[in-house]
C-alpha atoms as a PDB file:
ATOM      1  CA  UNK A   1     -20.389 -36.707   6.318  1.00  0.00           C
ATOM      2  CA  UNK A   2     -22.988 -33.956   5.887  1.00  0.00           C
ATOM      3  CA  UNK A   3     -23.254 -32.887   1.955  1.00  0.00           C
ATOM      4  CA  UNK A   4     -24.905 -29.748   0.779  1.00  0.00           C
ATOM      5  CA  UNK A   5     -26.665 -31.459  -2.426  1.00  0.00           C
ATOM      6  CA  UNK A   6     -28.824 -29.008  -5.517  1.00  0.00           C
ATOM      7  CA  UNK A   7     -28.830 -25.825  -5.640  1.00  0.00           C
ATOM      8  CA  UNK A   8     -32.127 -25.584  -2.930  1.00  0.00           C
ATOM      9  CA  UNK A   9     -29.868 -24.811   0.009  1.00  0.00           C
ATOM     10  CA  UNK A  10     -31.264 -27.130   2.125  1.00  0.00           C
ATOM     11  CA  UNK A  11     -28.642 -29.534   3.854  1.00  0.00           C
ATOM     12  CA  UNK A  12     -29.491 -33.107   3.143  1.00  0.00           C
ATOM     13  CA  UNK A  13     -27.524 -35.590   5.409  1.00  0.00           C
ATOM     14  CA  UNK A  14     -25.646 -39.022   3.486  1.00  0.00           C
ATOM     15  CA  UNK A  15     -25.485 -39.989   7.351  1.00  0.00           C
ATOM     16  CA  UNK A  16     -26.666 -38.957  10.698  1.00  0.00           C
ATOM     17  CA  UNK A  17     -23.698 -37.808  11.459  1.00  0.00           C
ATOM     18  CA  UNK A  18     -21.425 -34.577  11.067  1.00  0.00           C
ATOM     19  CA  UNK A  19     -17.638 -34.914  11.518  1.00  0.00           C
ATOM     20  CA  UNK A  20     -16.049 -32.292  13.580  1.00  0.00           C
ATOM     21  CA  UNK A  21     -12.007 -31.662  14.771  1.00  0.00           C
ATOM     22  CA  UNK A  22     -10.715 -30.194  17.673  1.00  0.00           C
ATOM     23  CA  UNK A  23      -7.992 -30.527  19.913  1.00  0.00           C
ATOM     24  CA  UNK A  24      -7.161 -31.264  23.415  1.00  0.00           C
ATOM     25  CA  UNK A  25      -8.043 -28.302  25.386  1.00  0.00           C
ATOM     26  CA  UNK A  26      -9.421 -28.235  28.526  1.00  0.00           C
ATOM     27  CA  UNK A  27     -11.648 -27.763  30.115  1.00  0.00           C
ATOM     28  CA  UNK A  28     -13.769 -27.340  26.530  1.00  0.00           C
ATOM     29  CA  UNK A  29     -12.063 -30.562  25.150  1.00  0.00           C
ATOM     30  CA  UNK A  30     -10.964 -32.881  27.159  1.00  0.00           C
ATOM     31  CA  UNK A  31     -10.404 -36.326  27.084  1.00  0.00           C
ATOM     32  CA  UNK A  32      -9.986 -39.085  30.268  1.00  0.00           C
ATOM     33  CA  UNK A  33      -9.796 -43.035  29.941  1.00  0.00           C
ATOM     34  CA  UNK A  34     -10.499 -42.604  26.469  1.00  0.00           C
ATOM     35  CA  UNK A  35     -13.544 -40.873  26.766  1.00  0.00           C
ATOM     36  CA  UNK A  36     -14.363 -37.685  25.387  1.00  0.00           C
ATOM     37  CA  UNK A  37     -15.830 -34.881  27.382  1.00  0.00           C
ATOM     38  CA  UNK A  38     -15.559 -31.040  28.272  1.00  0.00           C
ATOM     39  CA  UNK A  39     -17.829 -27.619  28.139  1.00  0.00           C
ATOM     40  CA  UNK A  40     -17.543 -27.188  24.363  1.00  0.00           C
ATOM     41  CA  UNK A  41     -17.831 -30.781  23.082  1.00  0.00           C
ATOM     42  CA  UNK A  42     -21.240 -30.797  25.364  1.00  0.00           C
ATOM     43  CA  UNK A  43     -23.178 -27.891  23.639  1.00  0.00           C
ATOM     44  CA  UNK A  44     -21.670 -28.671  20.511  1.00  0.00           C
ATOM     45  CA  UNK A  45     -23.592 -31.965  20.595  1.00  0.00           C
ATOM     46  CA  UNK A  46     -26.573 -30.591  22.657  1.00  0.00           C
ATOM     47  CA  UNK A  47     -26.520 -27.974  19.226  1.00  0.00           C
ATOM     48  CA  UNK A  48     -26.378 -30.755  16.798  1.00  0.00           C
ATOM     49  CA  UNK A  49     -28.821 -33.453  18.669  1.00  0.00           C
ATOM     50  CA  UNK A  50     -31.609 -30.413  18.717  1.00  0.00           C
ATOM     51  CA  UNK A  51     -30.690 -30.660  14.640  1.00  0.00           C
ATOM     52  CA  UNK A  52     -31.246 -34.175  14.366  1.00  0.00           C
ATOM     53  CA  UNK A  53     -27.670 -34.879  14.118  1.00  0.00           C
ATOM     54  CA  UNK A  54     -24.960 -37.267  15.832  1.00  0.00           C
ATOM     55  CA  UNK A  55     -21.330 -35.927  15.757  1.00  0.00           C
ATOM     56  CA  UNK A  56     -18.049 -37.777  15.404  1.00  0.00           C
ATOM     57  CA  UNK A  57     -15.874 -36.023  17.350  1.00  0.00           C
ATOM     58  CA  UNK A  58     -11.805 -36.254  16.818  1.00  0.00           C
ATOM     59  CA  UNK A  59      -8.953 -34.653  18.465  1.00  0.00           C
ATOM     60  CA  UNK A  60      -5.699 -33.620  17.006  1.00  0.00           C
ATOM     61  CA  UNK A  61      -2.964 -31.751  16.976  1.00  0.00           C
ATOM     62  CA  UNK A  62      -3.919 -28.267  15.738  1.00  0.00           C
ATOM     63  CA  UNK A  63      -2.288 -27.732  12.602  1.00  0.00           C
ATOM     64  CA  UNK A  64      -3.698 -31.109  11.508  1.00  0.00           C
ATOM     65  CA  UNK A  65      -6.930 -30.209  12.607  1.00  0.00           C
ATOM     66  CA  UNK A  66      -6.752 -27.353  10.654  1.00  0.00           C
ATOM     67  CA  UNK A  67      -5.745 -29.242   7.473  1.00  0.00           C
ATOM     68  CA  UNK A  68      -8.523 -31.587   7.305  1.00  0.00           C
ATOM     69  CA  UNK A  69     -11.085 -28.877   7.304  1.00  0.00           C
ATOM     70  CA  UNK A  70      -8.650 -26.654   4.624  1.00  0.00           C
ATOM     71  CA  UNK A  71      -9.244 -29.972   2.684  1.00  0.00           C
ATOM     72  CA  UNK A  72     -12.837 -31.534   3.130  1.00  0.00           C
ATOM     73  CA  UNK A  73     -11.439 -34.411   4.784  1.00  0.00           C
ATOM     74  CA  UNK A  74     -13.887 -32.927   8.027  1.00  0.00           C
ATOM     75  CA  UNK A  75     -17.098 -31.007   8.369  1.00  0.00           C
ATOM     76  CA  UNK A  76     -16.062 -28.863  10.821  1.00  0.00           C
ATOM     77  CA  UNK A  77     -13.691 -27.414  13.635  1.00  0.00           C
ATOM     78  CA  UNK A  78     -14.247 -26.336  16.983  1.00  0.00           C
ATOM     79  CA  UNK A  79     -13.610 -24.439  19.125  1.00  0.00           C
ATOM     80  CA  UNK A  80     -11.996 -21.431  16.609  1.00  0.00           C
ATOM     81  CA  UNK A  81     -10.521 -17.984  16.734  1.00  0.00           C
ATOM     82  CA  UNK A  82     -11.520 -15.662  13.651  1.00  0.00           C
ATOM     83  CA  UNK A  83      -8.684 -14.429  11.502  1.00  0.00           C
ATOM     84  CA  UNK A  84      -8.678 -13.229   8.342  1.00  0.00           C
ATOM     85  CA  UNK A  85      -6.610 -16.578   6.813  1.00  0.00           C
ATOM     86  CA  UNK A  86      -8.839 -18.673   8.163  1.00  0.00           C
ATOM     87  CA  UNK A  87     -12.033 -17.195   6.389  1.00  0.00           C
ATOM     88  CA  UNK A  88     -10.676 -17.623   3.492  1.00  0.00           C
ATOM     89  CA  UNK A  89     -11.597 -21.699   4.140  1.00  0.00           C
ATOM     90  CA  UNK A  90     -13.911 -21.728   7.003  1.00  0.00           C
ATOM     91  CA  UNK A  91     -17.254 -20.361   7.150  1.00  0.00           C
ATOM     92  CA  UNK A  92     -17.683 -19.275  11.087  1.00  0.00           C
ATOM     93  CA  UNK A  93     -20.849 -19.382  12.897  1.00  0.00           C
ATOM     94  CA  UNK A  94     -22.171 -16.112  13.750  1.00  0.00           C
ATOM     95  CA  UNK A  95     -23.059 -17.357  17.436  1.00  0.00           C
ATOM     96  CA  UNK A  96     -20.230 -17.290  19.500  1.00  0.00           C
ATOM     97  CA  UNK A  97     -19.712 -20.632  21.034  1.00  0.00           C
ATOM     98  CA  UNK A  98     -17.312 -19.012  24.520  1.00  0.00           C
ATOM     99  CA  UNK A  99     -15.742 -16.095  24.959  1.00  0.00           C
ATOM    100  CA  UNK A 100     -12.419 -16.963  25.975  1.00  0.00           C
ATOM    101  CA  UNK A 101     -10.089 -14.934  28.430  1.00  0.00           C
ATOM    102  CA  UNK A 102      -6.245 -15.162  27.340  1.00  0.00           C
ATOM    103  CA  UNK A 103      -4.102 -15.017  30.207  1.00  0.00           C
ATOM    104  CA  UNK A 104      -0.472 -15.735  31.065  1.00  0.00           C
ATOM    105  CA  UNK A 105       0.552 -18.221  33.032  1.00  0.00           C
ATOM    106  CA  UNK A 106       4.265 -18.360  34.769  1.00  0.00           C
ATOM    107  CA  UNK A 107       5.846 -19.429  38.153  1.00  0.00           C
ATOM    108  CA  UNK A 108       5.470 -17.570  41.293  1.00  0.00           C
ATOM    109  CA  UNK A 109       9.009 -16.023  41.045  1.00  0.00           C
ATOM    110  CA  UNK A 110       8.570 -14.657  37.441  1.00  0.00           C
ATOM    111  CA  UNK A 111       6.707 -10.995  37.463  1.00  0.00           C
ATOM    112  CA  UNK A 112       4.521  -9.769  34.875  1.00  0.00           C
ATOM    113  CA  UNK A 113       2.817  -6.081  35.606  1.00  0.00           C
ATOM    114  CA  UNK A 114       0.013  -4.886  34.448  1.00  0.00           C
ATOM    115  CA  UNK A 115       1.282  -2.192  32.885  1.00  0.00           C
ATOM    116  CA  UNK A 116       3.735  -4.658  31.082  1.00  0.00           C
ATOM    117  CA  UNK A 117       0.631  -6.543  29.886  1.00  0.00           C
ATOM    118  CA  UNK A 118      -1.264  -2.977  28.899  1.00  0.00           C
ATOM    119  CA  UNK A 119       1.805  -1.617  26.874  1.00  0.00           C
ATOM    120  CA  UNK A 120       2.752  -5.152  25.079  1.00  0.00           C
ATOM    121  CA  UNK A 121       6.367  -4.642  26.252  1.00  0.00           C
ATOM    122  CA  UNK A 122       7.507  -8.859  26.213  1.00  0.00           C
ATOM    123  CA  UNK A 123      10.569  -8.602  25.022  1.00  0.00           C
ATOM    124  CA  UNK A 124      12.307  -9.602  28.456  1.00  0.00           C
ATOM    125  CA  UNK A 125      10.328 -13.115  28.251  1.00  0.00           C
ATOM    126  CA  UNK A 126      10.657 -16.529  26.720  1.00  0.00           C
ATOM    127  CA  UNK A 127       7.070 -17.573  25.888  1.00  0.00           C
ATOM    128  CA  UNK A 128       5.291 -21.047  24.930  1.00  0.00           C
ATOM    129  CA  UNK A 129       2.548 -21.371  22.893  1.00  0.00           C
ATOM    130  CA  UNK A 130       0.424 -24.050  20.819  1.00  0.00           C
ATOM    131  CA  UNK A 131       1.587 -23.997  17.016  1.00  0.00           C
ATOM    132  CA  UNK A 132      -1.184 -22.336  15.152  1.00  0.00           C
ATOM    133  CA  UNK A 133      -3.457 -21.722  17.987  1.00  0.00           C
ATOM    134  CA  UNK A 134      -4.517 -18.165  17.729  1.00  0.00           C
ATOM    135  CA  UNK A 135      -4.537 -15.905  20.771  1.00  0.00           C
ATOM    136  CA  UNK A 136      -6.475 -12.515  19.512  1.00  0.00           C
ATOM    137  CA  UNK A 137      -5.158 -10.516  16.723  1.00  0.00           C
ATOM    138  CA  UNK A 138      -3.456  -8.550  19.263  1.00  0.00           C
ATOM    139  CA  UNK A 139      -1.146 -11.066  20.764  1.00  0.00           C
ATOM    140  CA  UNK A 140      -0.859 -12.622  17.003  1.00  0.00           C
ATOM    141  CA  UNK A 141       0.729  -9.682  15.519  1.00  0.00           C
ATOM    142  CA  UNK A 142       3.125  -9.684  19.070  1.00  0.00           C
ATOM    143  CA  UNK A 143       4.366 -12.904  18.362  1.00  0.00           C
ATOM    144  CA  UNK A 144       4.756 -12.814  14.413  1.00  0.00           C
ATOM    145  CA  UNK A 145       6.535  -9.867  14.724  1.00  0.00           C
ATOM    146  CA  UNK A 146       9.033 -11.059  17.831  1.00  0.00           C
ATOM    147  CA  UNK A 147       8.269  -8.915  20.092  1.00  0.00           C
ATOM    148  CA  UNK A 148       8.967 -11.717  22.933  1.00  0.00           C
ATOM    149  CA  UNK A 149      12.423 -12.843  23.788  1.00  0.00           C
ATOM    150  CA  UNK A 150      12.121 -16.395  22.515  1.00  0.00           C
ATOM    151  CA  UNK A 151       8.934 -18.082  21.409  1.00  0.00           C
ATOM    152  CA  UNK A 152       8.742 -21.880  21.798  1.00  0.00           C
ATOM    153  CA  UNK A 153       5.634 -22.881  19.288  1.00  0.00           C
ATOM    154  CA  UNK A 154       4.763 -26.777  20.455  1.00  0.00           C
ATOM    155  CA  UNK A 155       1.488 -29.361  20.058  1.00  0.00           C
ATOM    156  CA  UNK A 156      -0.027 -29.837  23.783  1.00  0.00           C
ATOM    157  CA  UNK A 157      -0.323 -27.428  26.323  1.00  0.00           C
ATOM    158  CA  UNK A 158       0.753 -29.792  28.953  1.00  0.00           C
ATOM    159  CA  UNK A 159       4.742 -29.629  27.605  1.00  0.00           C
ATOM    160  CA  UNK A 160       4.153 -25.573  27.589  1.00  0.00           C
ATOM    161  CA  UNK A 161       3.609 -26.436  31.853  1.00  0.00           C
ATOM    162  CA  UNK A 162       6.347 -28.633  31.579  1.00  0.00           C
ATOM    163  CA  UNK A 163       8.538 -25.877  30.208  1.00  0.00           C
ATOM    164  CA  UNK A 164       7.339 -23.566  32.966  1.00  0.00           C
ATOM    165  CA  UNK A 165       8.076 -25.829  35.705  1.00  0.00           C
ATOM    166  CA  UNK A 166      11.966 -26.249  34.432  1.00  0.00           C
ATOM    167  CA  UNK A 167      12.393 -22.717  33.841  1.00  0.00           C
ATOM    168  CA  UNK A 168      12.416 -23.011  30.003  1.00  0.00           C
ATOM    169  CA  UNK A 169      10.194 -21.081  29.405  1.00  0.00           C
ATOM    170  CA  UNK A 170       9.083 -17.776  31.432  1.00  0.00           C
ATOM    171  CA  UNK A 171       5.439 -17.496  30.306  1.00  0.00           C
ATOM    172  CA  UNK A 172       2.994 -19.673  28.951  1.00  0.00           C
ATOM    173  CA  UNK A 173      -0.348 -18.012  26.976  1.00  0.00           C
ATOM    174  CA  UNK A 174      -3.780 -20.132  27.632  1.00  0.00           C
ATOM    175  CA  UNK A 175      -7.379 -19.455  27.808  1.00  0.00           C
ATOM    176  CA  UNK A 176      -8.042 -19.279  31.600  1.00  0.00           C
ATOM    177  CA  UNK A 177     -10.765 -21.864  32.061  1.00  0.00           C
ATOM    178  CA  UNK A 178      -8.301 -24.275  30.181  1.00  0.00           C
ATOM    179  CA  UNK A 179      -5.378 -23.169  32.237  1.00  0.00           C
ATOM    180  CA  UNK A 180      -7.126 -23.611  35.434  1.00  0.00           C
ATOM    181  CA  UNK A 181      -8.449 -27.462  34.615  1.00  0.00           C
ATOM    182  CA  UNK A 182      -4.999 -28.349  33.345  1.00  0.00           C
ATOM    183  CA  UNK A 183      -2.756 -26.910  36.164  1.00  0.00           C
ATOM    184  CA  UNK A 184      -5.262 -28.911  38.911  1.00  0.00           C
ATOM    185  CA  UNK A 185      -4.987 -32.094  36.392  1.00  0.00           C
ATOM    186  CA  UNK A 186      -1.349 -31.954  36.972  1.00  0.00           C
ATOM    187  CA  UNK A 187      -1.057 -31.033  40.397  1.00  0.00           C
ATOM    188  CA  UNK A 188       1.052 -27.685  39.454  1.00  0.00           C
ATOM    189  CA  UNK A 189      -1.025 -25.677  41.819  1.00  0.00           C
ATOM    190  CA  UNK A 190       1.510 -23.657  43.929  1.00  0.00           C
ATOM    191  CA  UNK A 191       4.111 -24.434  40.973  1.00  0.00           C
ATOM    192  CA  UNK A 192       2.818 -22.171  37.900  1.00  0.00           C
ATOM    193  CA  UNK A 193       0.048 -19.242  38.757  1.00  0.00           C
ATOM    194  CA  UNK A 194      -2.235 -17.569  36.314  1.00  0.00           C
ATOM    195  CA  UNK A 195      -1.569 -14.236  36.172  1.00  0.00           C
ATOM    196  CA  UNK A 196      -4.308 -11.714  37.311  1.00  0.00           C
ATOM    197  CA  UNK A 197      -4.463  -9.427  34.801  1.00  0.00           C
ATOM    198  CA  UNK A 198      -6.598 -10.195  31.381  1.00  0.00           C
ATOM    199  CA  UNK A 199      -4.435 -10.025  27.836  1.00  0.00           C
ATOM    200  CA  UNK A 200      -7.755 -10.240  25.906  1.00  0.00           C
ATOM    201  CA  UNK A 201     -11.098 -11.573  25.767  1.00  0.00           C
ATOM    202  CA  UNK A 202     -11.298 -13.166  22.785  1.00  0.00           C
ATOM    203  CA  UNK A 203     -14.359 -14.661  20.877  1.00  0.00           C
ATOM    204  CA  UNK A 204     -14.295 -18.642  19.514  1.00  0.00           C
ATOM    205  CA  UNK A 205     -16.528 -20.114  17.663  1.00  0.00           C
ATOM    206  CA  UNK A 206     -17.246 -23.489  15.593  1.00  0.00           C
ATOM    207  CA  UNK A 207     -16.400 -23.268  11.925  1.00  0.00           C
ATOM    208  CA  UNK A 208     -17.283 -25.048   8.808  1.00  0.00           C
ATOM    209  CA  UNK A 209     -14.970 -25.850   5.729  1.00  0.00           C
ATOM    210  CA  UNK A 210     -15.940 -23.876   2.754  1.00  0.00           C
ATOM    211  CA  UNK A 211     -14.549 -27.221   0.525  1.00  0.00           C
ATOM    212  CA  UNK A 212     -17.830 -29.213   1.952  1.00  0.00           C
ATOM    213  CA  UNK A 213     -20.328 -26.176   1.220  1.00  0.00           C
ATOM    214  CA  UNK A 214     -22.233 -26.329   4.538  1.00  0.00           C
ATOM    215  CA  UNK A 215     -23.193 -22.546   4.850  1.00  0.00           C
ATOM    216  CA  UNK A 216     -27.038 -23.975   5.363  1.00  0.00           C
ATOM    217  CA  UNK A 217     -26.023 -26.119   7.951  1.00  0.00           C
ATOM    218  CA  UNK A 218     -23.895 -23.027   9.528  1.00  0.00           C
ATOM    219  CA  UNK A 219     -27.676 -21.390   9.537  1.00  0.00           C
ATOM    220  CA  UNK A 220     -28.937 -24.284  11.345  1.00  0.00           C
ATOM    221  CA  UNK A 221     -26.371 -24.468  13.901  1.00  0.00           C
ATOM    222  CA  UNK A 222     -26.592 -20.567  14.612  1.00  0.00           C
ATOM    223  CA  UNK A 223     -30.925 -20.954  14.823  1.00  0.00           C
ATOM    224  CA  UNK A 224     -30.348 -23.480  17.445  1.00  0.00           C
ATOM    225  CA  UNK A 225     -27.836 -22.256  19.711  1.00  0.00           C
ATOM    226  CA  UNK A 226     -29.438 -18.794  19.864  1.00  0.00           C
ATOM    227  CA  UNK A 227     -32.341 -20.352  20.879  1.00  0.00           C
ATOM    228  CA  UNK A 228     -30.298 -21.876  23.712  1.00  0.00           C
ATOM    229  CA  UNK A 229     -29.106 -19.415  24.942  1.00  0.00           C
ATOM    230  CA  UNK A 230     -32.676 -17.930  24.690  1.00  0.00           C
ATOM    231  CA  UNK A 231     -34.180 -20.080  26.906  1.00  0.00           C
ATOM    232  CA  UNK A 232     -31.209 -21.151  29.381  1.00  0.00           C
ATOM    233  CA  UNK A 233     -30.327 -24.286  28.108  1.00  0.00           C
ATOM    234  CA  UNK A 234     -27.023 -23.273  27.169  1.00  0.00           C
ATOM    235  CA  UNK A 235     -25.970 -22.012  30.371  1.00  0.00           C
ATOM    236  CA  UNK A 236     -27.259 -24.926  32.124  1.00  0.00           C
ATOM    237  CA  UNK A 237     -25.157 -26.831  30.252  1.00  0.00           C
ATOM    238  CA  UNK A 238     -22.110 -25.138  31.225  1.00  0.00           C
ATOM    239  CA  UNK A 239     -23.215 -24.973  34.712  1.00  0.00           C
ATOM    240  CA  UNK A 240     -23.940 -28.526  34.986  1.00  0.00           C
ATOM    241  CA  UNK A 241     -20.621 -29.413  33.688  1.00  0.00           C
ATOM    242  CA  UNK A 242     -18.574 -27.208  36.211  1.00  0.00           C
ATOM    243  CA  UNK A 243     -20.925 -28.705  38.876  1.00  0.00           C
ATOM    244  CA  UNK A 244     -20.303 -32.324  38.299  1.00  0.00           C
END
């Protein structure tokens, strides 16, 4: 575990290695025959390697994700939507690791206009969603204040498909990379169809926990992805990935 040691501001390392959480959300986390891969867990390391780092990477279910960085217990989180609760423990990198288009997805015979989608006017559909994912303060504020007909809140996105395919549910709200990989992994093409129209493009990011006091290594991570991104090794990471 990384420790921010003196008052120098310089991050000195106990180990090599920094421990991050996540969960299972493809295609930027994704696991297969116990092996760990997707988009975001590959520049996350590329980021960290170029620091002199290893990571120890661990997926869980959100909410627990979310309470081991609250506590200390890990270094970091990945990848993140801002809100205002969360800064209150996290300190977010000012890089912005994707931008991430929220979409819904639903079965061919359920309709969603645009206009329905423009105005925010849900209140006709049953929707499932991760617990304590965020989708964009926009759609947050929808679904604290009810403004859907039901709201199913669950752990993995695959039981929100699930729900979709049994009628359950009417819509399911996803990132549309991740909704993309995980309707081909289950063979739910022609099943459930992303809707065309964009809810919101919404920044994520990796985040540190305030409890560990890694704002300098924040810095770091920041210096080194900009200057990926500066010289195109950042999208040659993401193209490589989509290419293999």
């Amino acid at each position: 575990m990384v420790l921010l040691l003196g008052m120098t501001g310089v991050v000195h390392a106990a180990t090599a290695t920094v421990r991050l959480v996540t969960l299972e959300y493809p295609p930027y986390i994704q696991t297969s025959d116990g092996s760990l891969d997707g988009v975001a867990v590959r520049v996350v390391s590329r980021t960290f390697a170029k620091l002199g780092y290893d990571v120890e990477i661990e997926v869980l279910p959100w909410a627990r994700a979310l309470y081991q960085v609250r506590t200390g217990l890990a270094d970091g989180i990945f990848t993140i939507f801002k809100t205002s609760e969360r800064e209150a423990f996290l300190d977010y990198s000012e890089q912005i690791l994707f931008q991430q288009g929220i979409r819904f997805v639903h079965r061919p015979d359920v309709s969603v206009s645009e206009d329905a989608i423009q105005s925010f006017n849900f209140d006709a559909y049953s929707v499932c969603v991760i617990n304590q994912v965020s989708y964009g303060s926009r759609m947050d504020t929808a679904l604290a204040q009810n403004q859907f007909d039901q709201v199913f809140r669950l752990t993995r996105a695959p039981q929100c498909l699930r729900m979709l395919e049994s009628g359950r549910a009417r819509l399911w709200l996803s990132n549309h990379f991740g909704a993309r990989a995980l309707i081909s992994q289950l063979n739910m093409k022609g099943i459930v169809e992303i809707n065309p129209h964009p809810i919101e493009d919404t920044p994520s990011y990796i985040a540190f926990s305030k409890v560990q006091g890694l704002s300098a290594l924040r810095d770091q991570f920041d210096h080194a992805l900009a200057d990926m991104k500066a010289t195109g090794e950042y999208q040659a990471i993401i193209d490589d990935f989509f290419n293999d």
